[in-house]
N, C-alpha and C. Protein backbone atom coordinates (compact mmCIF):
# COMPACT_ATOMS: atom_id res chain seq x y z
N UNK A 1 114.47 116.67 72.70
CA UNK A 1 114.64 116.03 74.01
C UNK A 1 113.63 116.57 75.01
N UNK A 2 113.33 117.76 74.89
CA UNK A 2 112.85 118.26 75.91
C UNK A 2 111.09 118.62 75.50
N UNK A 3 110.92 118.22 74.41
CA UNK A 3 109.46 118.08 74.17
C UNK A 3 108.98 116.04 74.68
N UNK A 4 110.42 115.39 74.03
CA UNK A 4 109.97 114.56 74.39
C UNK A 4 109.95 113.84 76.03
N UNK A 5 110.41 114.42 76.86
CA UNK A 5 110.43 114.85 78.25
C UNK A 5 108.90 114.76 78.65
N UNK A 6 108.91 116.30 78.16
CA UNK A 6 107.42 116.72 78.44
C UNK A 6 106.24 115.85 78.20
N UNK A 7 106.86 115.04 77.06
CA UNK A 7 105.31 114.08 76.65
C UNK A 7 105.27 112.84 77.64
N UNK A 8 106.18 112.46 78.12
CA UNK A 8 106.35 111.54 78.83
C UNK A 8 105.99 112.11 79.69
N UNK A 9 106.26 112.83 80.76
CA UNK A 9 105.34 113.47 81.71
C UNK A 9 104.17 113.69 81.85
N UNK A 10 103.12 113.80 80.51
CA UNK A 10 101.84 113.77 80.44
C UNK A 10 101.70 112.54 80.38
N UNK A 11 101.95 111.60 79.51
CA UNK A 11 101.46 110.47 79.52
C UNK A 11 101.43 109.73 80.87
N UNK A 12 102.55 109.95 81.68
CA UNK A 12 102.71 109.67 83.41
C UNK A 12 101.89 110.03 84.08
N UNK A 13 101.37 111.29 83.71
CA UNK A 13 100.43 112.09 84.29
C UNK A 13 99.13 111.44 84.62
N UNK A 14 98.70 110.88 82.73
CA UNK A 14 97.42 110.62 82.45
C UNK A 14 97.42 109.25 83.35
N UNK A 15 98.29 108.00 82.97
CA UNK A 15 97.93 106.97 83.66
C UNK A 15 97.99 107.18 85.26
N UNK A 16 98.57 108.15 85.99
CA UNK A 16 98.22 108.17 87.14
C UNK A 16 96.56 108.31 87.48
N UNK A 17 96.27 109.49 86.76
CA UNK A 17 94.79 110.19 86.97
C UNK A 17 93.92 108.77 86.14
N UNK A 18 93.78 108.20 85.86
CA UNK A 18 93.18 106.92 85.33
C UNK A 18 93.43 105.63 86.42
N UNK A 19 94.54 105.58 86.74
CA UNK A 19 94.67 104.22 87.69
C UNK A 19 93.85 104.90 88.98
N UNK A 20 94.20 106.23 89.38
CA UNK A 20 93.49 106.42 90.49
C UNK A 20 91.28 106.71 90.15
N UNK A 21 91.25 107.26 89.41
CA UNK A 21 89.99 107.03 88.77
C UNK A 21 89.36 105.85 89.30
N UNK A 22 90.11 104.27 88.53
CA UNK A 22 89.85 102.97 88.48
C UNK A 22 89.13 102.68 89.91
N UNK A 23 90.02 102.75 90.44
CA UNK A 23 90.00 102.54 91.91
C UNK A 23 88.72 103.29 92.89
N UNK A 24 88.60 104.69 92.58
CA UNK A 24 87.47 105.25 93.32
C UNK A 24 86.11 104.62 92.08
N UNK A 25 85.96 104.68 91.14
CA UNK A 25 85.16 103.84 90.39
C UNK A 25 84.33 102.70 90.82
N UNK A 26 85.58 102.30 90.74
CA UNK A 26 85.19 100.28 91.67
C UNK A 26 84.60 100.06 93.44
N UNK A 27 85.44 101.44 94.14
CA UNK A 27 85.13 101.64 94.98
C UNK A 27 83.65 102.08 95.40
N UNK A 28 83.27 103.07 94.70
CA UNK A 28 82.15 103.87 95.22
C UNK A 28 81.08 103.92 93.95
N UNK A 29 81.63 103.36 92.46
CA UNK A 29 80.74 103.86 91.67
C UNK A 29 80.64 104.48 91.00
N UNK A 30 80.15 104.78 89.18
CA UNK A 30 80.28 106.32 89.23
C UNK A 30 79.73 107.28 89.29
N UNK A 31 78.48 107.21 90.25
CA UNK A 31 77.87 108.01 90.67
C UNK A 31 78.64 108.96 91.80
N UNK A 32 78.81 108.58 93.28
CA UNK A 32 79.52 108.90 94.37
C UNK A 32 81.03 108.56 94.02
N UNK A 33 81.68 108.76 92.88
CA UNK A 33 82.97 108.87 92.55
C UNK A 33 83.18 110.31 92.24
N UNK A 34 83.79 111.11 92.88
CA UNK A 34 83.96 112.66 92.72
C UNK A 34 85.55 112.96 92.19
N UNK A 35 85.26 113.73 91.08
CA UNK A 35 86.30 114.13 90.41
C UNK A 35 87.60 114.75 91.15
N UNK A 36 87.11 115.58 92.63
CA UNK A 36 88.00 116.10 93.16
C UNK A 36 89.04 114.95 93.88
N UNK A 37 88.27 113.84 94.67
CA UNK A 37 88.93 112.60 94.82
C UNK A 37 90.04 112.25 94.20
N UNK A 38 89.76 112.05 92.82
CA UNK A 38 90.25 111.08 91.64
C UNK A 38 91.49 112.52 91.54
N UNK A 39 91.58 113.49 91.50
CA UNK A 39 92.53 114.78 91.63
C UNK A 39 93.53 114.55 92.82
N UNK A 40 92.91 113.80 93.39
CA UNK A 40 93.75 114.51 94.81
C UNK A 40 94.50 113.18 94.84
N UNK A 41 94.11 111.97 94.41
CA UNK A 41 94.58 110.67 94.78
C UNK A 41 95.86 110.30 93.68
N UNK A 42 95.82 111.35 92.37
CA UNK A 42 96.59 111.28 91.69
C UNK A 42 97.50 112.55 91.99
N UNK A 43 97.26 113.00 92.94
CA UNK A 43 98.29 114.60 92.88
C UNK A 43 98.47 115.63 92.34
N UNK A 44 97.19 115.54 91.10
CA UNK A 44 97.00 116.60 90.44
C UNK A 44 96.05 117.67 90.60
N UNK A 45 96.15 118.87 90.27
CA UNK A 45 94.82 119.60 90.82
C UNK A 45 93.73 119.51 89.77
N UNK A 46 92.69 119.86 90.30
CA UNK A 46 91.21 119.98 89.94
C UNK A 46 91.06 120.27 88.45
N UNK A 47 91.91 121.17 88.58
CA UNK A 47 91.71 122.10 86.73
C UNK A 47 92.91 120.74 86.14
N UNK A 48 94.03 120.35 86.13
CA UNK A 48 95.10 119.68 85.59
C UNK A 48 93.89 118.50 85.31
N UNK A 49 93.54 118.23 86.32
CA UNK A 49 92.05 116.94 85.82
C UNK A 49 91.50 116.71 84.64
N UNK A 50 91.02 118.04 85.06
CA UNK A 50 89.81 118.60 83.85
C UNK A 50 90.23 118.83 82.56
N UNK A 51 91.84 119.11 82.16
CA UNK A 51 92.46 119.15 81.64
C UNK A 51 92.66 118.04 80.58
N UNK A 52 92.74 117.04 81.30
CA UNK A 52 93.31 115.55 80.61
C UNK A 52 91.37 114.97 80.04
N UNK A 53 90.65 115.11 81.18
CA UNK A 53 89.13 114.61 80.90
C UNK A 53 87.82 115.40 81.16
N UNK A 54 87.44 115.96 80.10
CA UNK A 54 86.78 117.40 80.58
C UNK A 54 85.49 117.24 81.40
N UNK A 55 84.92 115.77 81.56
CA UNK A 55 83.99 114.82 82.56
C UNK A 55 84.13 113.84 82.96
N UNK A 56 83.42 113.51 84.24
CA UNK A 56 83.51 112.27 84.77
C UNK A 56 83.26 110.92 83.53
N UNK A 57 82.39 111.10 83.19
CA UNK A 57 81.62 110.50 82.23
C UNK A 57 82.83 109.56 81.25
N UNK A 58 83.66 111.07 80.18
CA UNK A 58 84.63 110.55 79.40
C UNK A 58 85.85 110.17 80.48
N UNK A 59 86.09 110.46 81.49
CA UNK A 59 87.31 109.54 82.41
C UNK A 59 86.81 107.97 82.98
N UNK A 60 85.52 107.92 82.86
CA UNK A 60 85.21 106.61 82.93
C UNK A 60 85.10 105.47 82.08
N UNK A 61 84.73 106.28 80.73
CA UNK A 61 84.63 105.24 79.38
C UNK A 61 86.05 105.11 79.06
N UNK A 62 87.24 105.91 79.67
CA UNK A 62 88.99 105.32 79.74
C UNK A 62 88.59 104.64 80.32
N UNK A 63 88.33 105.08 81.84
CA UNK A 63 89.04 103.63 82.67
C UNK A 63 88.50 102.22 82.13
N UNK A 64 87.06 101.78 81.82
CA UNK A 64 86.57 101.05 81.30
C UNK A 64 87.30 100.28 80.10
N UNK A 65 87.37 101.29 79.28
CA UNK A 65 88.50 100.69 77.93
C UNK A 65 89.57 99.99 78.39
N UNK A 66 90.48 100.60 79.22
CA UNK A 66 92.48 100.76 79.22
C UNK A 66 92.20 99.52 80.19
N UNK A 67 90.60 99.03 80.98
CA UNK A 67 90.67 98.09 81.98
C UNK A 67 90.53 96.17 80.99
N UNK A 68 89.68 96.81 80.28
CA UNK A 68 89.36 95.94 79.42
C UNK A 68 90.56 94.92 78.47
N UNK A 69 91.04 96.26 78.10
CA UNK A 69 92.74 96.06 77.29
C UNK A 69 93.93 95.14 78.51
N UNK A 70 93.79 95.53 79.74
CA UNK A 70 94.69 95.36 80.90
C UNK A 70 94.60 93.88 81.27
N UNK A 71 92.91 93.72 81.21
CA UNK A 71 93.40 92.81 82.37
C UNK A 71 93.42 91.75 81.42
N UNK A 72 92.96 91.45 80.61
CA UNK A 72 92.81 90.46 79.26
C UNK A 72 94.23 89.63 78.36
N UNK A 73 95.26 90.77 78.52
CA UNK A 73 96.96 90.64 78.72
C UNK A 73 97.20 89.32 78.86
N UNK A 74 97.49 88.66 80.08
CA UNK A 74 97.86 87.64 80.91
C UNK A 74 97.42 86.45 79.40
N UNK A 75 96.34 86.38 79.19
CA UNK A 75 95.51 85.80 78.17
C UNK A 75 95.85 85.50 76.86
N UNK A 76 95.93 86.96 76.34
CA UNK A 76 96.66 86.96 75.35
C UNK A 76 98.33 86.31 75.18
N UNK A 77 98.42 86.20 76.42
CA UNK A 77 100.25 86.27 76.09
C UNK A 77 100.77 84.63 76.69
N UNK A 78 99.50 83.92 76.74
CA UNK A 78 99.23 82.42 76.94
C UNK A 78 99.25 81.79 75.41
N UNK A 79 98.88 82.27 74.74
CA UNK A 79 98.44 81.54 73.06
C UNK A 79 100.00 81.91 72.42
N UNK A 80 101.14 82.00 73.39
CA UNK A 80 102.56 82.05 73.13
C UNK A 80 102.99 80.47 73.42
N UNK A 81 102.39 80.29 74.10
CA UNK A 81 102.79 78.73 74.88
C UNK A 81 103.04 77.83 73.83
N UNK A 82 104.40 77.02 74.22
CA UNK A 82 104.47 76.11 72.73
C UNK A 82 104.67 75.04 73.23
N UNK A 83 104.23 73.65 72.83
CA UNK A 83 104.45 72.43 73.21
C UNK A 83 103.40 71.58 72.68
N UNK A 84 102.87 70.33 73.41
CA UNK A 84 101.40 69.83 72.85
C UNK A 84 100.40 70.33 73.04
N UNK A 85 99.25 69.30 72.70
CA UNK A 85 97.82 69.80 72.94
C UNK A 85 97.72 70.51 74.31
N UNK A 86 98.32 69.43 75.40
CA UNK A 86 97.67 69.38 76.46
C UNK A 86 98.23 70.69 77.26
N UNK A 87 99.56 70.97 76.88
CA UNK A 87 100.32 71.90 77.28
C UNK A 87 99.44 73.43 77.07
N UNK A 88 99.16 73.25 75.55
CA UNK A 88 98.78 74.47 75.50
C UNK A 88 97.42 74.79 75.92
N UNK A 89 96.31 73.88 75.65
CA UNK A 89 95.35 74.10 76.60
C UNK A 89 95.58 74.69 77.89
N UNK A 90 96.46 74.22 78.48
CA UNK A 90 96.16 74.13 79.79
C UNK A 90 96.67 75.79 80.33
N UNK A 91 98.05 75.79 79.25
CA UNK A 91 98.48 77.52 79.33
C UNK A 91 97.37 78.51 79.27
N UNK A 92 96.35 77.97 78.43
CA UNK A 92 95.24 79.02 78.19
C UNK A 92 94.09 79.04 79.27
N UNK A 93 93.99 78.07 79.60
CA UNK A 93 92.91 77.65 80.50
C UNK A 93 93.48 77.97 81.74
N UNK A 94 94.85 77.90 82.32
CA UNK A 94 95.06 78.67 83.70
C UNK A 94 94.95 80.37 83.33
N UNK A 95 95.21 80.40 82.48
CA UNK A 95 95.20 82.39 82.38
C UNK A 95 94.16 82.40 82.12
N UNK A 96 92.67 82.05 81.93
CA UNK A 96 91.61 82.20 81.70
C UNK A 96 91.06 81.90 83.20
N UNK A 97 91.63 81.07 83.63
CA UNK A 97 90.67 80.79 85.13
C UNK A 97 91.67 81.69 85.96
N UNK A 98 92.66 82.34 85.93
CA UNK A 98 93.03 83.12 86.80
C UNK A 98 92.29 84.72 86.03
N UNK A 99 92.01 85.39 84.97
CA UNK A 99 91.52 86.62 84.83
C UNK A 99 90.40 86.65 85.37
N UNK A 100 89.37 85.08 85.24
CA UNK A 100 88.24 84.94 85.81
C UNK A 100 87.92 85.51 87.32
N UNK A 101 88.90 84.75 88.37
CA UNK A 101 89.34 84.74 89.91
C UNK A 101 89.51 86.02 90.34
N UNK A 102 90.04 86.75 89.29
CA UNK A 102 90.61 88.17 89.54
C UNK A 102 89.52 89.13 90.60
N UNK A 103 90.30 89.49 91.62
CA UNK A 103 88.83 90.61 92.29
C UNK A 103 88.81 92.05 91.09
N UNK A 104 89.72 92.10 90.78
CA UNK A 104 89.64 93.14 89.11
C UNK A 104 88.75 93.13 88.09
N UNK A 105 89.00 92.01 88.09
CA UNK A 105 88.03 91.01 86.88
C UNK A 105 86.21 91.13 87.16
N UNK A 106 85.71 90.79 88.91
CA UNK A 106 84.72 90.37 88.83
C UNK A 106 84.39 91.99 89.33
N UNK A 107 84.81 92.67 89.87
CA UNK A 107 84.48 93.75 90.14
C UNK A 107 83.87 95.01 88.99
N UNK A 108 85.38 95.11 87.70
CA UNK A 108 85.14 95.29 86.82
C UNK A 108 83.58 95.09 86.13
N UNK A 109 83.33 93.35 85.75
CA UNK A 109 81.88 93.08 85.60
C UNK A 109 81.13 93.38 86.15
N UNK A 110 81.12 94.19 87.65
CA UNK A 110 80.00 94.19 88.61
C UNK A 110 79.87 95.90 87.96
N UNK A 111 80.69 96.29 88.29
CA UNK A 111 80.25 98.02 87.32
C UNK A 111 79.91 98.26 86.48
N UNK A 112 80.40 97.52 85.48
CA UNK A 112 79.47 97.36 84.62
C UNK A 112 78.33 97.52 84.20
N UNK A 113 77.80 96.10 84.59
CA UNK A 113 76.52 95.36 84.45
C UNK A 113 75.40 96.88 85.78
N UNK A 114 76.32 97.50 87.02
CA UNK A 114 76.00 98.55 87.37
C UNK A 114 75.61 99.54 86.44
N UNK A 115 76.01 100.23 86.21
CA UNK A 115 76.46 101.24 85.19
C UNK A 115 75.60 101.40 83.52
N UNK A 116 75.19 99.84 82.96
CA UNK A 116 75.09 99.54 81.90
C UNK A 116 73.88 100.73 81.42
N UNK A 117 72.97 101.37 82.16
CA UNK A 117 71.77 101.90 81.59
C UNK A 117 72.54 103.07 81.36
N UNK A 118 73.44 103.74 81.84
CA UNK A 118 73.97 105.15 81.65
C UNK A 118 75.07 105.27 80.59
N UNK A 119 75.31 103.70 80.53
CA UNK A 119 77.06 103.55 79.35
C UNK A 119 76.69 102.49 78.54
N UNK A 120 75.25 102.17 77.70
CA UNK A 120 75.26 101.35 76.78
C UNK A 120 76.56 100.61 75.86
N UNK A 121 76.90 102.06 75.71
CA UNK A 121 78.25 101.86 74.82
C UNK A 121 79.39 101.23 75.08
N UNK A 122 79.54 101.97 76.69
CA UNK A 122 80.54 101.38 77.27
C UNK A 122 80.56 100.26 77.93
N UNK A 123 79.73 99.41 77.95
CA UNK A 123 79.49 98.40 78.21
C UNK A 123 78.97 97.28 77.45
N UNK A 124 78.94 97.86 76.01
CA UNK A 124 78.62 96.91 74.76
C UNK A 124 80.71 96.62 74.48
N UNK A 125 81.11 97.46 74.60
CA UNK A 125 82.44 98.13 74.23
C UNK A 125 83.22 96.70 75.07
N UNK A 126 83.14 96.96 76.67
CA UNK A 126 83.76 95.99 77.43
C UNK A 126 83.52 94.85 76.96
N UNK A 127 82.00 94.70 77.33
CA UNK A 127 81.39 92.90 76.78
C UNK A 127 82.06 91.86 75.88
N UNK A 128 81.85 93.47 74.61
CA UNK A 128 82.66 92.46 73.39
C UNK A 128 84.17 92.43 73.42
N UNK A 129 84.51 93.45 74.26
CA UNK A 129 86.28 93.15 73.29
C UNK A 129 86.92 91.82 74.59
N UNK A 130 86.15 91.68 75.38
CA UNK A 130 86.12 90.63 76.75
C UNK A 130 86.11 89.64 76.01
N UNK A 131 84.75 89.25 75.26
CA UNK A 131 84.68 88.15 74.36
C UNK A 131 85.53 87.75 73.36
N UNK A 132 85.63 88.92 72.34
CA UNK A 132 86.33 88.86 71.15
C UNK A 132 88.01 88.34 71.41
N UNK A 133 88.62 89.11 72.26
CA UNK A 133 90.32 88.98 72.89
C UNK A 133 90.24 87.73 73.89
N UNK A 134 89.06 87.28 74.68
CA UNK A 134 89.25 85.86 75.22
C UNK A 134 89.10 85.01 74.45
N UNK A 135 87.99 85.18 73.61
CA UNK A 135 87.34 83.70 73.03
C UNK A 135 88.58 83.35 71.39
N UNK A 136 88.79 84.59 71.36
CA UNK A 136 89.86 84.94 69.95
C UNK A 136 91.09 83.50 70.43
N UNK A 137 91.86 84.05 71.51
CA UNK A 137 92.57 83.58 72.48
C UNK A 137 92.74 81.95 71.98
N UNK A 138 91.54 81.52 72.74
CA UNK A 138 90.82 80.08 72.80
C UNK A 138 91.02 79.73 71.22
N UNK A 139 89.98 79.90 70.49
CA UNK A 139 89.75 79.53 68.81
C UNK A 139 91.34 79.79 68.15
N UNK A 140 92.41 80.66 68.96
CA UNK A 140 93.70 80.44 67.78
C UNK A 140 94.77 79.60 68.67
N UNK A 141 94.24 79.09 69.87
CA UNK A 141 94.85 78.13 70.20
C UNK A 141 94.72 76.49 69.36
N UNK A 142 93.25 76.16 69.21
CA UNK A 142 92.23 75.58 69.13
C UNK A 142 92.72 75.16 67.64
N UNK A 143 92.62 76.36 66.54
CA UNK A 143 93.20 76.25 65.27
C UNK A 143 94.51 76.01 65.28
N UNK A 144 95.52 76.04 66.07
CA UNK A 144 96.95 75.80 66.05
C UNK A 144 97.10 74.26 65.91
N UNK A 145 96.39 73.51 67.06
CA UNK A 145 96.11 72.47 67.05
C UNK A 145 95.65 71.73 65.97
N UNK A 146 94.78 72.30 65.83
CA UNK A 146 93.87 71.41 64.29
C UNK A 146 94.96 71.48 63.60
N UNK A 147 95.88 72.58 63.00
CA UNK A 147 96.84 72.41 62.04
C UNK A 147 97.59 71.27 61.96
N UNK A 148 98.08 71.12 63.84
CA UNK A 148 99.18 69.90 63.63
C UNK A 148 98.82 68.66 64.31
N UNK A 149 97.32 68.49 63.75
CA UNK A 149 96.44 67.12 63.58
C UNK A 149 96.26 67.15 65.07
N UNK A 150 96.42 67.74 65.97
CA UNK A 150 96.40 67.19 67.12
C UNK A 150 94.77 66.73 67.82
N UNK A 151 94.11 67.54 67.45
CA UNK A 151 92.93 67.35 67.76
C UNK A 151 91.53 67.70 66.48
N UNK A 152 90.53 67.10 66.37
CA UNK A 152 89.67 67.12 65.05
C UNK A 152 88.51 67.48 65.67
N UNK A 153 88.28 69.39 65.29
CA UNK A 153 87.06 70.13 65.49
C UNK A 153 86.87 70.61 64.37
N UNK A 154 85.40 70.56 64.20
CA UNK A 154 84.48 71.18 63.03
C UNK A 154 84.66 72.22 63.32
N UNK A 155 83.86 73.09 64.21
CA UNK A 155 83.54 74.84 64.33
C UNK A 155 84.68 74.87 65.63
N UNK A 156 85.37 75.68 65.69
CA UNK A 156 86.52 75.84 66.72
C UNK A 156 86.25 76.72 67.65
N UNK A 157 85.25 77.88 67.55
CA UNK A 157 84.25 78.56 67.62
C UNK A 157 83.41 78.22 69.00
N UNK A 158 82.51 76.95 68.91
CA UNK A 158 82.18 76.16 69.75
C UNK A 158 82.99 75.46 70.60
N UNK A 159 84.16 74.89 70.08
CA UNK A 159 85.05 74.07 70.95
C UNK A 159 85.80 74.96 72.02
N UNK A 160 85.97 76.54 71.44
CA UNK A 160 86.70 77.33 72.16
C UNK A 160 85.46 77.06 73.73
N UNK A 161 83.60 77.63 73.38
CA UNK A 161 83.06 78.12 74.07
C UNK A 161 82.38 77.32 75.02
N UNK A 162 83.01 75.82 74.58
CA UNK A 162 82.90 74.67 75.76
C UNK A 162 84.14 74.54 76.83
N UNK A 163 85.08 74.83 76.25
CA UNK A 163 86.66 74.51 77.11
C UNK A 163 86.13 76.27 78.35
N UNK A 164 85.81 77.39 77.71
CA UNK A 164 85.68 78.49 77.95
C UNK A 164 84.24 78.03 79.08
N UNK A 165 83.62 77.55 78.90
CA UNK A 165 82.50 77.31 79.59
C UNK A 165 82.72 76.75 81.07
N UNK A 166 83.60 75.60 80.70
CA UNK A 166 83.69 74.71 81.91
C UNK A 166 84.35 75.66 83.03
N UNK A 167 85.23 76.26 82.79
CA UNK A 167 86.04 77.18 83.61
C UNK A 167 85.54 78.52 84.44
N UNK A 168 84.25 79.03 83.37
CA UNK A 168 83.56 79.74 83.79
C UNK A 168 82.48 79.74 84.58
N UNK A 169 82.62 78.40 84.62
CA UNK A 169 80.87 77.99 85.83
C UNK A 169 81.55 77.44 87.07
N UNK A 170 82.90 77.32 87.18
CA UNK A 170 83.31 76.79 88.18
C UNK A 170 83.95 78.05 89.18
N UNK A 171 84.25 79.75 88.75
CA UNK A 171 85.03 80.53 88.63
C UNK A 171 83.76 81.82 89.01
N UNK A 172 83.72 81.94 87.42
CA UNK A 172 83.66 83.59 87.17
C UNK A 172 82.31 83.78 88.06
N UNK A 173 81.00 82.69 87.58
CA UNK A 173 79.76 83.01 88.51
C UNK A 173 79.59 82.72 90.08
N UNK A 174 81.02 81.95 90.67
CA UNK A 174 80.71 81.70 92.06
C UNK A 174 81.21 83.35 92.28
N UNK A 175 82.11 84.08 92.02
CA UNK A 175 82.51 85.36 92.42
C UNK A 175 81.13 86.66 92.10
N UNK A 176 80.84 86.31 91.16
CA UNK A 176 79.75 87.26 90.77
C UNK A 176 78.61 86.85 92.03
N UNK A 177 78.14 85.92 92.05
CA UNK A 177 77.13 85.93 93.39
C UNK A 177 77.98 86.04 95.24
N UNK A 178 79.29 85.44 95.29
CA UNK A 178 79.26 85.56 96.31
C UNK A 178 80.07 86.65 97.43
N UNK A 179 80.54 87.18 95.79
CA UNK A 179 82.04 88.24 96.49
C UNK A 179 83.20 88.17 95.47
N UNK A 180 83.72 89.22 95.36
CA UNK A 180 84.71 89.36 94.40
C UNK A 180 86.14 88.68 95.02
N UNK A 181 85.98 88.82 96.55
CA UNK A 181 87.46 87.79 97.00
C UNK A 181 87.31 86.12 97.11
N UNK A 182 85.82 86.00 96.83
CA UNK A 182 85.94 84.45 97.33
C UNK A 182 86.47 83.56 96.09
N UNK A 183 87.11 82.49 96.98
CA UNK A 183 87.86 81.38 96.06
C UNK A 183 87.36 80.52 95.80
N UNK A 184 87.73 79.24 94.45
CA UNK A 184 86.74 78.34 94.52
C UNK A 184 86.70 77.40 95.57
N UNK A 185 86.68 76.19 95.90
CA UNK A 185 86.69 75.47 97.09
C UNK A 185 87.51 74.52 96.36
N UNK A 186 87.78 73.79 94.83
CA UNK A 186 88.73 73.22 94.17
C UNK A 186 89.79 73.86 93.81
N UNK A 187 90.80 73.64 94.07
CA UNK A 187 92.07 74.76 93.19
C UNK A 187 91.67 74.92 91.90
N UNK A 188 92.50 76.12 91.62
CA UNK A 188 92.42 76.49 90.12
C UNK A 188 92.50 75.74 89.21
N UNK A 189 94.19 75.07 89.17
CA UNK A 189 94.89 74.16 88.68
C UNK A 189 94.12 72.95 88.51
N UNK A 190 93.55 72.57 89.41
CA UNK A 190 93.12 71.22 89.36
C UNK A 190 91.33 71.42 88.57
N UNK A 191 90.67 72.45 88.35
CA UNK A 191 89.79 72.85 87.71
C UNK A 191 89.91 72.80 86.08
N UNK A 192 91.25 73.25 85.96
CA UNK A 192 91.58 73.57 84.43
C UNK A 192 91.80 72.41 84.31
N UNK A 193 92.73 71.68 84.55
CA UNK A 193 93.26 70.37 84.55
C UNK A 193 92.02 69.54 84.34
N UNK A 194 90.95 69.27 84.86
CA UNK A 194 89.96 68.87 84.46
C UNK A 194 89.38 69.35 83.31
N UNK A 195 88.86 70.72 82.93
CA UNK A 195 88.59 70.77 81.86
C UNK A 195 89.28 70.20 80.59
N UNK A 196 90.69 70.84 80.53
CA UNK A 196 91.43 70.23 79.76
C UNK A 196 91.09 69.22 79.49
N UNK A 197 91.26 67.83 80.29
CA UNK A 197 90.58 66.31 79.72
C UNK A 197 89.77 66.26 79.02
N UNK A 198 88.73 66.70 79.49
CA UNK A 198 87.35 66.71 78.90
C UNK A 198 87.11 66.98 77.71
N UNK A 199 87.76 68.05 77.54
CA UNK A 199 88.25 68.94 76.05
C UNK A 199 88.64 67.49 75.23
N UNK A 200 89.76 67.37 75.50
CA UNK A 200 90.67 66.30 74.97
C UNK A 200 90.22 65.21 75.15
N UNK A 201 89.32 64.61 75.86
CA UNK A 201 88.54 63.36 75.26
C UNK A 201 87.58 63.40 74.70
N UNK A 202 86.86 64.64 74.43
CA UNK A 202 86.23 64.59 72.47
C UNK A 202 86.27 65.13 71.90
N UNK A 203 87.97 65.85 71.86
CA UNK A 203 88.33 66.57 70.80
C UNK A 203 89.98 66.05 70.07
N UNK A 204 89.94 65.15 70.90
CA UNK A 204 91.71 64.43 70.80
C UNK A 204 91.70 63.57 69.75
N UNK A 205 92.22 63.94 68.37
CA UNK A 205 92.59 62.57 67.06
C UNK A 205 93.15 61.49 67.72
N UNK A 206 91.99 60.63 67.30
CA UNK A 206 92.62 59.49 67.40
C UNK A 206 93.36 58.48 66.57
C-alpha cells in the first residue's frame, strides 16, 4: 500500500513538472525556458527537478512526446463513431478540424518547426507519430467503410490524405501564418460538412 502510495505520488509529481515545463516551453522557448521556472511553477525544488530530468534538453523531448500522444486523443477516440458513411466521416473530420484549431496544436507545430535544428529527433518523432495516429485515424475509418460497401476506394491511403487535406488548408495553415488564436471566418462544422460531401461525391458506391 504504501509503496504503492509513493508511486503515485511520483507519477503526480512527474506530470506536474511536465505540464508546467509545456507551458514555459510554448511560452518562451527552449532556449529562455529556465529549469528553475519549470521548478517553481510545479512546486518542486531545483534538485527534486533534476531528479525526475537530469536536463532541459531530456524534459523537453517528454514534453514533446506526452504532447504529441495528448493532443491527438480527441482523434483517435472519433474512429469509435458508429453509424453511416456520412456520420462517421464527419465524427472524424470535426476532431480533426478541431485538433487542427487548437492554440495547443498550432503552437506545439510552431516549436517545433522552432526547435527542429537542435531536436532532429524530436521533431522527426512529433511529425510522424502526428501523421501516423491522424492519417491512421482517417485510412481505418475509410477501410471500415469500404468493408460495408459504403464507399469504393482503391488506395485509402490517398482518400484519407484528400478528406485530411481539405480541412487542413482551411484550418491548420490560416493559424500557422496568422496566430495561434485566430479562427476561421467559416465555422468549423460547416467546413467539415463540406469536405465530407466532396469526399462522398467521389467516393460514395453507387
Amino acid at each position: 500500500m504504501l509503496m504503492g502510495a509513493g508511486l503515485k505520488r511520483a507519477e503526480h509529481k512527474r506530470s506536474e513538472i511536465v505540464a508546467a515545463a509545456r507551458v514555459q516551453f510554448l511560452r518562451e522557448g527552449y532556449r529562455d525556458a529556465g529549469m528553475e521556472v519549470v521548478a517553481r511553477a510545479a512546486n518542486v525544488s531545483t534538485a527534486t527537478l533534476y531528479a525526475y530530468f537530469p536536463g532541459k534538453a531530456d524534459l523537453f523531448k517528454v514534453v514533446v512526446r506526452e504532447a504529441a500522444h495528448d493532443i491527438a486523443a480527441p482523434v483517435r477516440e472519433s474512429v469509435r463513431t458508429r453509424g453511416d458513411a456520412r456520420k462517421r466521416l464527419l465524427a472524424f473530420s470535426k476532431a480533426y478540424g478541431d485538433f487542427l484549431t487548437r492554440p495547443l496544436t498550432r503552437a506545439m507545430f510552431r516549436l517545433i518547426t522552432a526547435e527542429r535544428r537542435r531536436f532532429d529527433d524530436v521533431a522527426e518523432y512529433f511529425l510522424h507519430s502526428a501523421r501516423d495516429e491522424l492519417g491512421g485515424a482517417a485510412i481505418s475509418v475509410i477501410n471500415d467503410l469500404i468493408e460495408t460497401g459504403e464507399i469504393t476506394v482503391e488506395k485509402p491511403s490517398w482518400a484519407a490524405g484528400q478528406l485530411m487535406g481539405m480541412i487542413e488548408q482551411a484550418t491548420l495553415m490560416l493559424g500557422l501564418t496568422t496566430g495561434d488564436e485566430t479562427l476561421t471566418q467559416r465555422p468549423l462544422p460547416h467546413i467539415c460538412a463540406d469536405a465530407v460531401e466532396t469526399f462522398l461525391a467521389r467516393y460514395a458506391s453507387k
